[in-house]
C-alpha atoms as a PDB file:
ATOM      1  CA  UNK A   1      54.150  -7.723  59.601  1.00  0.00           C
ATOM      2  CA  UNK A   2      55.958  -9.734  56.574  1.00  0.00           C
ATOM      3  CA  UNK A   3      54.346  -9.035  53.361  1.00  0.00           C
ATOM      4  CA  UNK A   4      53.556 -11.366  50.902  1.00  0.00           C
ATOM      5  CA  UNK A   5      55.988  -9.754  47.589  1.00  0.00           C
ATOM      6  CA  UNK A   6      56.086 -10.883  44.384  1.00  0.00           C
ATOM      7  CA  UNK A   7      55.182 -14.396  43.230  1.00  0.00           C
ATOM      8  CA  UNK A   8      58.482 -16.919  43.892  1.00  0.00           C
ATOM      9  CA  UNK A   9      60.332 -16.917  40.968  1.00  0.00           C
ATOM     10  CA  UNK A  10      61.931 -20.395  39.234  1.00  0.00           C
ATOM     11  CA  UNK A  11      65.650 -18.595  39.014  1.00  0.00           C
ATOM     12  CA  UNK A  12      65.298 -17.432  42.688  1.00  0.00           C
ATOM     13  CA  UNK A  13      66.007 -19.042  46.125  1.00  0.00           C
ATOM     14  CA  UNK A  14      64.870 -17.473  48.882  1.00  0.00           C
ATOM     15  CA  UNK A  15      66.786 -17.971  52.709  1.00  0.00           C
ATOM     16  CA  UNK A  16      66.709 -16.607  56.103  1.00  0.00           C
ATOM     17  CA  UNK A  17      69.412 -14.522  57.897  1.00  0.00           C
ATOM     18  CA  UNK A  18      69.515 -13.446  61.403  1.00  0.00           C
ATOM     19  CA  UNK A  19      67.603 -16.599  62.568  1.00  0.00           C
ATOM     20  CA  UNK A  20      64.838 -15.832  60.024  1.00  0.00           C
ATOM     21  CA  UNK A  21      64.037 -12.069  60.858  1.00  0.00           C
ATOM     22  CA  UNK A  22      65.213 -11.082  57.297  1.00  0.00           C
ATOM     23  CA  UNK A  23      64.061 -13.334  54.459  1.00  0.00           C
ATOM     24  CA  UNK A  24      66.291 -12.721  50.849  1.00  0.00           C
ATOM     25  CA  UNK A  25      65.408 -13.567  47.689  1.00  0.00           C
ATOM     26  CA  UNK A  26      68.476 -13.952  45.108  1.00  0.00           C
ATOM     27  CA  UNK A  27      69.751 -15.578  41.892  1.00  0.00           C
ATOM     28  CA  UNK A  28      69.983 -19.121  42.482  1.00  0.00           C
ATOM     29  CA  UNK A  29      73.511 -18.723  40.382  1.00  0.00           C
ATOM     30  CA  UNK A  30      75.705 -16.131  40.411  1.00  0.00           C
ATOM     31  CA  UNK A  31      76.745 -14.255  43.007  1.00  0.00           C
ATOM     32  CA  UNK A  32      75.477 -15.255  46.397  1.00  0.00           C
ATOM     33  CA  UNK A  33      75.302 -13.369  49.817  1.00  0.00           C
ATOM     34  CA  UNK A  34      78.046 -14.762  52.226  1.00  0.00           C
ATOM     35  CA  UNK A  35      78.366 -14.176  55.591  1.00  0.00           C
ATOM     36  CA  UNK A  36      80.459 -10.745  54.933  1.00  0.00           C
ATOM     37  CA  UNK A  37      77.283  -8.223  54.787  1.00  0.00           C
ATOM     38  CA  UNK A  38      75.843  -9.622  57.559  1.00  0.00           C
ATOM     39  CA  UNK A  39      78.999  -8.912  59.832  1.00  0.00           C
ATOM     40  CA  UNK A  40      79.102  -5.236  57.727  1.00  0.00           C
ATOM     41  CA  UNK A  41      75.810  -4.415  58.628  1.00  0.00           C
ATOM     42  CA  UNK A  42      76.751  -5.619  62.573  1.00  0.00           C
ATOM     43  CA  UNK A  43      79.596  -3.580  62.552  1.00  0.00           C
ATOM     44  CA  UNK A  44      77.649  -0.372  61.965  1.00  0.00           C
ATOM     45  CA  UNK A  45      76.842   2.107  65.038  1.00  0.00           C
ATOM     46  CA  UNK A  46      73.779   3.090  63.884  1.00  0.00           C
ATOM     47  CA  UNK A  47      70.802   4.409  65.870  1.00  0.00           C
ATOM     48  CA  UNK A  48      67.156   4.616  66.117  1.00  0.00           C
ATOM     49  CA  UNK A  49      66.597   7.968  63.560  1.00  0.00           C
ATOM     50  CA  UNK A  50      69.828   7.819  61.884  1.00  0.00           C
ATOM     51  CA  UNK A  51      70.459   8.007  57.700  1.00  0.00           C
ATOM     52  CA  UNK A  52      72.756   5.218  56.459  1.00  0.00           C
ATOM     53  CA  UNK A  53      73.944   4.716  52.961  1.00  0.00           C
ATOM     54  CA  UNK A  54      74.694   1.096  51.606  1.00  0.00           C
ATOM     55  CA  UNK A  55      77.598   1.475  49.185  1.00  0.00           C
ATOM     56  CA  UNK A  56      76.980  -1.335  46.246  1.00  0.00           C
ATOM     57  CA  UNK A  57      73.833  -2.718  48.368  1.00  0.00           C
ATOM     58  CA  UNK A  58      73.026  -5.720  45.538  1.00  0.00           C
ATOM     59  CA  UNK A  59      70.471  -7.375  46.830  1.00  0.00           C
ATOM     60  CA  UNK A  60      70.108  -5.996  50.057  1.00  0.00           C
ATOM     61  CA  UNK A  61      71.825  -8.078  52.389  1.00  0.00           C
ATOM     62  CA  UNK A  62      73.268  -5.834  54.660  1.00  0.00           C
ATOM     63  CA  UNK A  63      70.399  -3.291  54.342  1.00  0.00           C
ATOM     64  CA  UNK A  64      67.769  -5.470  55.497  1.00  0.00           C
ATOM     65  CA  UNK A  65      70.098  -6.735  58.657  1.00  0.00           C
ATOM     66  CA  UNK A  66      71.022  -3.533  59.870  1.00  0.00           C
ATOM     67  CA  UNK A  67      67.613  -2.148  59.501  1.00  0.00           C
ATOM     68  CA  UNK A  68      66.054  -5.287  61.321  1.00  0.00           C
ATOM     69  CA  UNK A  69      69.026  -4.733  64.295  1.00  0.00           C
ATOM     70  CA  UNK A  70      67.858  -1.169  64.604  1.00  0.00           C
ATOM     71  CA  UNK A  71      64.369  -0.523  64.696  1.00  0.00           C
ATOM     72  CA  UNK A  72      63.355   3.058  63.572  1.00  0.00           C
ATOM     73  CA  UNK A  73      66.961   3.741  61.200  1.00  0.00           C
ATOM     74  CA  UNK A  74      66.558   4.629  57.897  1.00  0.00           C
ATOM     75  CA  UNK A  75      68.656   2.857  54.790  1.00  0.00           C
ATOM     76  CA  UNK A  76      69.656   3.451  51.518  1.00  0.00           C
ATOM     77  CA  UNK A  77      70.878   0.977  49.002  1.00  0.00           C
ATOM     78  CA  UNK A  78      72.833   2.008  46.283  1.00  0.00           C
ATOM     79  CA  UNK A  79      73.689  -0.650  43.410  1.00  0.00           C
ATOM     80  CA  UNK A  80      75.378  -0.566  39.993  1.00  0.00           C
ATOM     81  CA  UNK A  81      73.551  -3.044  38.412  1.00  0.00           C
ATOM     82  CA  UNK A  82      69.164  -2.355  37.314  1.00  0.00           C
ATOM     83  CA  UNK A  83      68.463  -6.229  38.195  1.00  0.00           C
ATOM     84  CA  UNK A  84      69.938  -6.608  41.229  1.00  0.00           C
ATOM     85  CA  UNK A  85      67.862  -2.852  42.346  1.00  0.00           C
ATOM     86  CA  UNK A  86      64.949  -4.797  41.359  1.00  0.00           C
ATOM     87  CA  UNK A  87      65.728  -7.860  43.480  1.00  0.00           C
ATOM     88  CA  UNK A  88      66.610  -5.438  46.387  1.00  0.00           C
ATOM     89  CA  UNK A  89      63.599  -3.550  46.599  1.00  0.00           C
ATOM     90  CA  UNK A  90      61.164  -6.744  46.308  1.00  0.00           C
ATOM     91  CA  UNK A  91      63.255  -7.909  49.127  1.00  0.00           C
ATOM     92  CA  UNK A  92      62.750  -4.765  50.871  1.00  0.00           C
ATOM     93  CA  UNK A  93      59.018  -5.682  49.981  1.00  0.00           C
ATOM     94  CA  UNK A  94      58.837  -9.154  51.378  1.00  0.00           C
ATOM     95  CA  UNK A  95      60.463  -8.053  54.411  1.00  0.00           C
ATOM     96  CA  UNK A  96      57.824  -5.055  54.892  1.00  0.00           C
ATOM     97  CA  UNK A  97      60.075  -2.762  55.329  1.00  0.00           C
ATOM     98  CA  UNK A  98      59.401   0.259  52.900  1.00  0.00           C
ATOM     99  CA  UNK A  99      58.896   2.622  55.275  1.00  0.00           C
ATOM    100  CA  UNK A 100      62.500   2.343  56.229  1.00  0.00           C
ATOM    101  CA  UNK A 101      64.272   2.189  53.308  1.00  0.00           C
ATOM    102  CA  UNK A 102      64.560   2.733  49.686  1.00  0.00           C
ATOM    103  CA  UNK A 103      67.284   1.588  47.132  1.00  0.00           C
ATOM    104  CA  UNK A 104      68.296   3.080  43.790  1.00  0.00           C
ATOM    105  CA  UNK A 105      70.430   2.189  41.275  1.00  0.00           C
ATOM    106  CA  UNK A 106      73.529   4.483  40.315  1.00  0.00           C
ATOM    107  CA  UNK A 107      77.403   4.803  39.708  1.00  0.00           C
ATOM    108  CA  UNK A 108      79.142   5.835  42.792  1.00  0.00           C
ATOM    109  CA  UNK A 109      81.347   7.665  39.688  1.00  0.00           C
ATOM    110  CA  UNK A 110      79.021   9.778  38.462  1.00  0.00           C
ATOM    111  CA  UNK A 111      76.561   9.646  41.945  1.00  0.00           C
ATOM    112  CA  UNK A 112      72.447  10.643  41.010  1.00  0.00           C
ATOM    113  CA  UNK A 113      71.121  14.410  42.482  1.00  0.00           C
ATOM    114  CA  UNK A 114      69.253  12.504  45.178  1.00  0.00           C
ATOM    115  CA  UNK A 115      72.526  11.547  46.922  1.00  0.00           C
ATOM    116  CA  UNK A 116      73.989  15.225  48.488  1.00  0.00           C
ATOM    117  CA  UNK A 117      77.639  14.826  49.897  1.00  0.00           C
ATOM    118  CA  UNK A 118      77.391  14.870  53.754  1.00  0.00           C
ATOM    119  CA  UNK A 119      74.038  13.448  54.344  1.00  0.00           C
ATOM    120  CA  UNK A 120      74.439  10.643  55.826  1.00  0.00           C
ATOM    121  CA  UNK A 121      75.565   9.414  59.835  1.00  0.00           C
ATOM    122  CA  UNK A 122      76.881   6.233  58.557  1.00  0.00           C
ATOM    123  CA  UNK A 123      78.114   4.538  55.439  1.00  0.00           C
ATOM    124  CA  UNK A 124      78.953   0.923  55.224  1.00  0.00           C
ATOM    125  CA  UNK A 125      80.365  -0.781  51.636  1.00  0.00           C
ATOM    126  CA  UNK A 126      81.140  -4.542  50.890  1.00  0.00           C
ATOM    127  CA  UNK A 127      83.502  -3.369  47.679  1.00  0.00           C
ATOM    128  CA  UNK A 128      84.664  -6.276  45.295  1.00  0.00           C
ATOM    129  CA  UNK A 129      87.576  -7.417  46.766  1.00  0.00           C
ATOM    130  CA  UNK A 130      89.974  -8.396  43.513  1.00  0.00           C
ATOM    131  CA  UNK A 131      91.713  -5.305  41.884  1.00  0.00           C
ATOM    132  CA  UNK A 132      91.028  -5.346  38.145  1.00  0.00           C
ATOM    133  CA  UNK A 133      93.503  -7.251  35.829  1.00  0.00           C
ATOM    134  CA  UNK A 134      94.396  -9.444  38.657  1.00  0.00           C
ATOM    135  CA  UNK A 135      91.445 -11.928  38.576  1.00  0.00           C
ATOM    136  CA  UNK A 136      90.094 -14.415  36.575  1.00  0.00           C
ATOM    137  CA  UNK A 137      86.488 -12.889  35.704  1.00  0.00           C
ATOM    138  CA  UNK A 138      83.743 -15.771  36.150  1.00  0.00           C
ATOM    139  CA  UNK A 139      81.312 -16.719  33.000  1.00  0.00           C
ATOM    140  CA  UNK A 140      78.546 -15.630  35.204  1.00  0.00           C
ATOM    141  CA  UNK A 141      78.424 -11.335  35.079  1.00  0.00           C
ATOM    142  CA  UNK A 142      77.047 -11.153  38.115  1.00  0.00           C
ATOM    143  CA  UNK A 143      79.386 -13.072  39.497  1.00  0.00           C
ATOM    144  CA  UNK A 144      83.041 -10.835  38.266  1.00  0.00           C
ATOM    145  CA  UNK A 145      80.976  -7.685  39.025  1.00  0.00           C
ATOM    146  CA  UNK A 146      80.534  -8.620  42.864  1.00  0.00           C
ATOM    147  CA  UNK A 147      84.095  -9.805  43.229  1.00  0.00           C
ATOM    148  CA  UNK A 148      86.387  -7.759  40.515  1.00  0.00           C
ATOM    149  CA  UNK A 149      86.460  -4.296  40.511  1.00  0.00           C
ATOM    150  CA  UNK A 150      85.261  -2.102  37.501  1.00  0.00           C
ATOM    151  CA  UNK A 151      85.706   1.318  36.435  1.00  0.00           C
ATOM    152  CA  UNK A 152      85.717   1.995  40.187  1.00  0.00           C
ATOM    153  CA  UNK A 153      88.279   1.072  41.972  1.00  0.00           C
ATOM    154  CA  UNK A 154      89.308   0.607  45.881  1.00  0.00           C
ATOM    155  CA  UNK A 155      89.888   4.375  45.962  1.00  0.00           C
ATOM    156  CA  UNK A 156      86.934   5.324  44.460  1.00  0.00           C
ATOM    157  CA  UNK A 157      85.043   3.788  46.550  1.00  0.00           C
ATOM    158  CA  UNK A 158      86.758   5.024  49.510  1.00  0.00           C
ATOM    159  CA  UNK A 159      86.207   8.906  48.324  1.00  0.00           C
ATOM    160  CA  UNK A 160      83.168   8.216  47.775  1.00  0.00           C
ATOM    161  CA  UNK A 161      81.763   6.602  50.744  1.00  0.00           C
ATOM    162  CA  UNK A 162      83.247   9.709  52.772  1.00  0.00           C
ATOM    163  CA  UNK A 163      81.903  12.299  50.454  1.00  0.00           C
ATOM    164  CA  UNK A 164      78.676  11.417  51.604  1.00  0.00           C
ATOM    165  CA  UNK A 165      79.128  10.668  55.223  1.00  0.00           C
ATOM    166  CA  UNK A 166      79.044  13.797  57.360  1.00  0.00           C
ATOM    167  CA  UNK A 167      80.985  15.624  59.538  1.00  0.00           C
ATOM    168  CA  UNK A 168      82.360  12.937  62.210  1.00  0.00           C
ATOM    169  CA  UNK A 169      79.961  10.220  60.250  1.00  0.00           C
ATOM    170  CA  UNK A 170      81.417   6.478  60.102  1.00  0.00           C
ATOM    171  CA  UNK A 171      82.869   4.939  56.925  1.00  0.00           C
ATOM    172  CA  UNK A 172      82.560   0.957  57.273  1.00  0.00           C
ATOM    173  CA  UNK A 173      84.365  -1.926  54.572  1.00  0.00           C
ATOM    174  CA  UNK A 174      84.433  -5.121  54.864  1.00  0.00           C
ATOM    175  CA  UNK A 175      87.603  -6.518  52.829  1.00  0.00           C
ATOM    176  CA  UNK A 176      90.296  -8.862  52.313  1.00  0.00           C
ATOM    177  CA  UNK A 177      92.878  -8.670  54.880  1.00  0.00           C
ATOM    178  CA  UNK A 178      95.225  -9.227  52.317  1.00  0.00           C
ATOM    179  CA  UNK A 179      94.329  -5.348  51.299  1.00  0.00           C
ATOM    180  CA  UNK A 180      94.172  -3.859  54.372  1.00  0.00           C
ATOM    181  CA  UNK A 181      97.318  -2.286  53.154  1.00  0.00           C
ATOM    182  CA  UNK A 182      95.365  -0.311  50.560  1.00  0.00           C
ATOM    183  CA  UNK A 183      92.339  -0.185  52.361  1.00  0.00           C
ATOM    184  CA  UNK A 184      94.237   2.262  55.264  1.00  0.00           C
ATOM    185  CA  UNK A 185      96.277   4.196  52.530  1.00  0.00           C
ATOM    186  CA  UNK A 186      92.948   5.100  51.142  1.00  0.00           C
ATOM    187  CA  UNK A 187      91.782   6.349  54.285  1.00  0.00           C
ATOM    188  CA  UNK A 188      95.071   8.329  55.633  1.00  0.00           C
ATOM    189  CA  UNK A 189      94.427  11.582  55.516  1.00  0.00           C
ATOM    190  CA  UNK A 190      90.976  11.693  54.999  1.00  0.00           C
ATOM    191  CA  UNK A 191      89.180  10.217  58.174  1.00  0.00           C
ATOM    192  CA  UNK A 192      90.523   9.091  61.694  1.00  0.00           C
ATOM    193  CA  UNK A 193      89.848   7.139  64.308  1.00  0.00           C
ATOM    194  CA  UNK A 194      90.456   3.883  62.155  1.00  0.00           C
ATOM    195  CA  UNK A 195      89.122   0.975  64.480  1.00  0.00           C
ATOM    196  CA  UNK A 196      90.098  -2.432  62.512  1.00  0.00           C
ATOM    197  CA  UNK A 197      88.441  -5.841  63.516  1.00  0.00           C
ATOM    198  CA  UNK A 198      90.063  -8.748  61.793  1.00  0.00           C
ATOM    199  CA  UNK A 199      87.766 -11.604  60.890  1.00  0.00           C
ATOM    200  CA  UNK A 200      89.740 -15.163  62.125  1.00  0.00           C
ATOM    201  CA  UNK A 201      88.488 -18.080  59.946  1.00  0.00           C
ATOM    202  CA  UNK A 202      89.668 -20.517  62.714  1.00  0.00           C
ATOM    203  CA  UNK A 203      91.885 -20.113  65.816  1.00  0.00           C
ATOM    204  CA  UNK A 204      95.550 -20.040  64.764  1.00  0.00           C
ATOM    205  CA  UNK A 205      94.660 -19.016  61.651  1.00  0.00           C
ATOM    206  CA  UNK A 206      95.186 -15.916  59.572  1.00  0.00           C
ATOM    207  CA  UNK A 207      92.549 -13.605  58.757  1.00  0.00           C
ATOM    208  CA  UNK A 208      90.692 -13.964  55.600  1.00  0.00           C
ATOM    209  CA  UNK A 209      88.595 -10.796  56.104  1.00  0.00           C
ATOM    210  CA  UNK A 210      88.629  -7.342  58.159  1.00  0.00           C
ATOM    211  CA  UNK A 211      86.043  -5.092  58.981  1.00  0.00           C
ATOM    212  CA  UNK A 212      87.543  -1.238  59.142  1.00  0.00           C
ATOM    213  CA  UNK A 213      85.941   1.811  60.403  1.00  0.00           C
ATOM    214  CA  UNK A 214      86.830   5.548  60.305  1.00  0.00           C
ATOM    215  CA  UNK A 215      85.306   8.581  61.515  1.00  0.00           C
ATOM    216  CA  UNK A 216      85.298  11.605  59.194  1.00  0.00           C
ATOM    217  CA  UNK A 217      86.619  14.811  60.302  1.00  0.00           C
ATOM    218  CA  UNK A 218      88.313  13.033  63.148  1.00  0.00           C
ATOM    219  CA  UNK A 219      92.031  13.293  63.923  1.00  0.00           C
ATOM    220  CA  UNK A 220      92.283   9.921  66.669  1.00  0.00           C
ATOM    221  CA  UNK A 221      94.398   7.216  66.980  1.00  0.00           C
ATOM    222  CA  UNK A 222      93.649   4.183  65.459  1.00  0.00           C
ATOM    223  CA  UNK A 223      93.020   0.832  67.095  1.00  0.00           C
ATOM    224  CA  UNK A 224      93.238  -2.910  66.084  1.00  0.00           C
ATOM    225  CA  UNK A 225      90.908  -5.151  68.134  1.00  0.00           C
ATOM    226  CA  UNK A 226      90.655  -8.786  68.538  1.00  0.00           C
ATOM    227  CA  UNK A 227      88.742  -9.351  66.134  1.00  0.00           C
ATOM    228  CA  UNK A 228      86.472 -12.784  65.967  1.00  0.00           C
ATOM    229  CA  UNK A 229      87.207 -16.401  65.326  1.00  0.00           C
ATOM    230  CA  UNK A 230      84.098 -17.585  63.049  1.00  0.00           C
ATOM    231  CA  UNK A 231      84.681 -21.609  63.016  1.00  0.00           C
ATOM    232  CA  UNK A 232      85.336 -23.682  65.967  1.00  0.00           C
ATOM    233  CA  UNK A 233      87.658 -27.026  65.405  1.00  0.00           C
ATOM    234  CA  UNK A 234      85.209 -28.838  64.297  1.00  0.00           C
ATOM    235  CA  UNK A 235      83.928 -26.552  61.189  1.00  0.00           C
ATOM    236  CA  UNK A 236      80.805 -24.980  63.072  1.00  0.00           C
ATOM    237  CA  UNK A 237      80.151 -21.515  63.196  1.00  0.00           C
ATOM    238  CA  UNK A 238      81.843 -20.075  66.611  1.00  0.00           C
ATOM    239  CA  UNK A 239      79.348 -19.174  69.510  1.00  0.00           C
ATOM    240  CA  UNK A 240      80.686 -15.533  69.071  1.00  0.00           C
ATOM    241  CA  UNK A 241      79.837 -15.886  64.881  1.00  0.00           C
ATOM    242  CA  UNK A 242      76.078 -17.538  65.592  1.00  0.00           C
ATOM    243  CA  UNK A 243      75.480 -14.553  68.006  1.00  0.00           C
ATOM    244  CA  UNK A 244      75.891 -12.123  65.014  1.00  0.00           C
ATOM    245  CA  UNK A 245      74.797 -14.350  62.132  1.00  0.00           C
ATOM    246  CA  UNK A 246      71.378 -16.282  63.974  1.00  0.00           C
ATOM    247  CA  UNK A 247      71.239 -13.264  67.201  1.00  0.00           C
ATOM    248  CA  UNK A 248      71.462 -10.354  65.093  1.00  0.00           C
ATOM    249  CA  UNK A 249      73.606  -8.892  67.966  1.00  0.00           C
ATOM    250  CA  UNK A 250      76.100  -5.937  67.106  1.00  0.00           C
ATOM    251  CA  UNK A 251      79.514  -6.258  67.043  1.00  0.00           C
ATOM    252  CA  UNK A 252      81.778  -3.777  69.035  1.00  0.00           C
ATOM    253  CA  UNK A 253      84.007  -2.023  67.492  1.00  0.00           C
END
């Protein structure tokens, strides 16, 4: 059952994904959950029993969809920033799912005791997607911290997430596709398997966004799929896009 949480707050909205199954509270400014966590989180294999780390979790986007998608899975959210911890675990609150998962704040640099390398079955990370010095930072914090990176960069990220998955574990990103490039080089060597799944904005278009997966300890070819087209003609979410963003439904990678 949906508990109550704490009293609405003035600098808050609070909106539905998956059709209303997860409810989010976030800033009203700043940065924003897009679509991208919710197709991260849809993208993960998990199952019923199964440990999953959220890499840079925010406010618990992806943490809440994946652990409303797979009853009984237990989540961790990890996040940089103390405020956005907060906002995560009220949302975990409002959504009544404590049982299921807990989220701490941390540096993925210098990671806390509590996360042991190898302990988890699957580990999914939306990581900003601008390389530092490239991008114009916003006048909103929040904002430059979600989408340029800081002392870690693409790489770190990348050791890290597979430092804690375990043997044959998942690694999941979301990204731009116009990274992939650095994205894979990251990963050669260090995890197989690579399934990517590009993210079509429109038919005919190039893709704005990829979703890649590799499985640790795993020497396997990889694969490129299809991929999805998110927007029909006409600007509407595809019926393919609505499935995952209203249905909750998994994506198959």
């Amino acid at each position: 059952m949906l508990q109550s949480g704490p009293e609405p707050d003035p600098l808050l909205t609070e909106d539905a994904l998956l059709g209303g199954r997860v409810r989010l509270r976030q800033p009203a400014n700043g940065a924003r959950v897009a679509i991208d966590p919710i197709f991260l989180a849809a993208s993960v294999a998990a199952e019923p029993h199964q440990l999953v780390l959220d890499v840079g979790c925010g406010v618990g986007a992806a943490t809440l969809c994946l652990a409303a998608r797979v009853p009984q899975c237990r989540v961790i959210g990890f996040e940089l920033q103390r405020d956005l911890v907060r906002l995560a675990g009220d949302n975990v609150v409002l959504n009544g799912m404590s049982a299921r998962i807990s989220v701490m704040v941390g540096d993925l640099l210098a990671p806390p005791p509590r996360l042991s390398p190898g302990m988890f079955d699957h580990v999914m990370a939306n990581p900003p997607f601008i390389e530092q010095g490239r991008g114009t930072p916003s006048a909103n914090p929040a904002k430059s911290a979600a989408t340029i990176e800081g002392d870690a960069n693409l790489g770190d990220w990348v050791r890290f997430a597979l430092a804690m998955a375990r043997g044959k574990g998942t690694v999941t990103f979301v990204h731009r596709a116009d990274r992939i490039d650095a994205l894979l080089g990251h990963l050669a060597g260090r995890a197989g398997e690579i399934v990517i799944y590009p993210l079509w904005p429109a038919a005919g278009r190039a893709a704005s966004r990829v979703l890649v997966r590799a499985t640790k300890q795993v020497a396997a070819p990889a694969r490129l799929m299809p991929g999805l087209i998110l927007h029909e003609s006409d600007g509407r979410f595809s019926e393919a896009a609505e499935a995952v963003l209203r249905g909750g439904a998994a994506l198959e990678l």
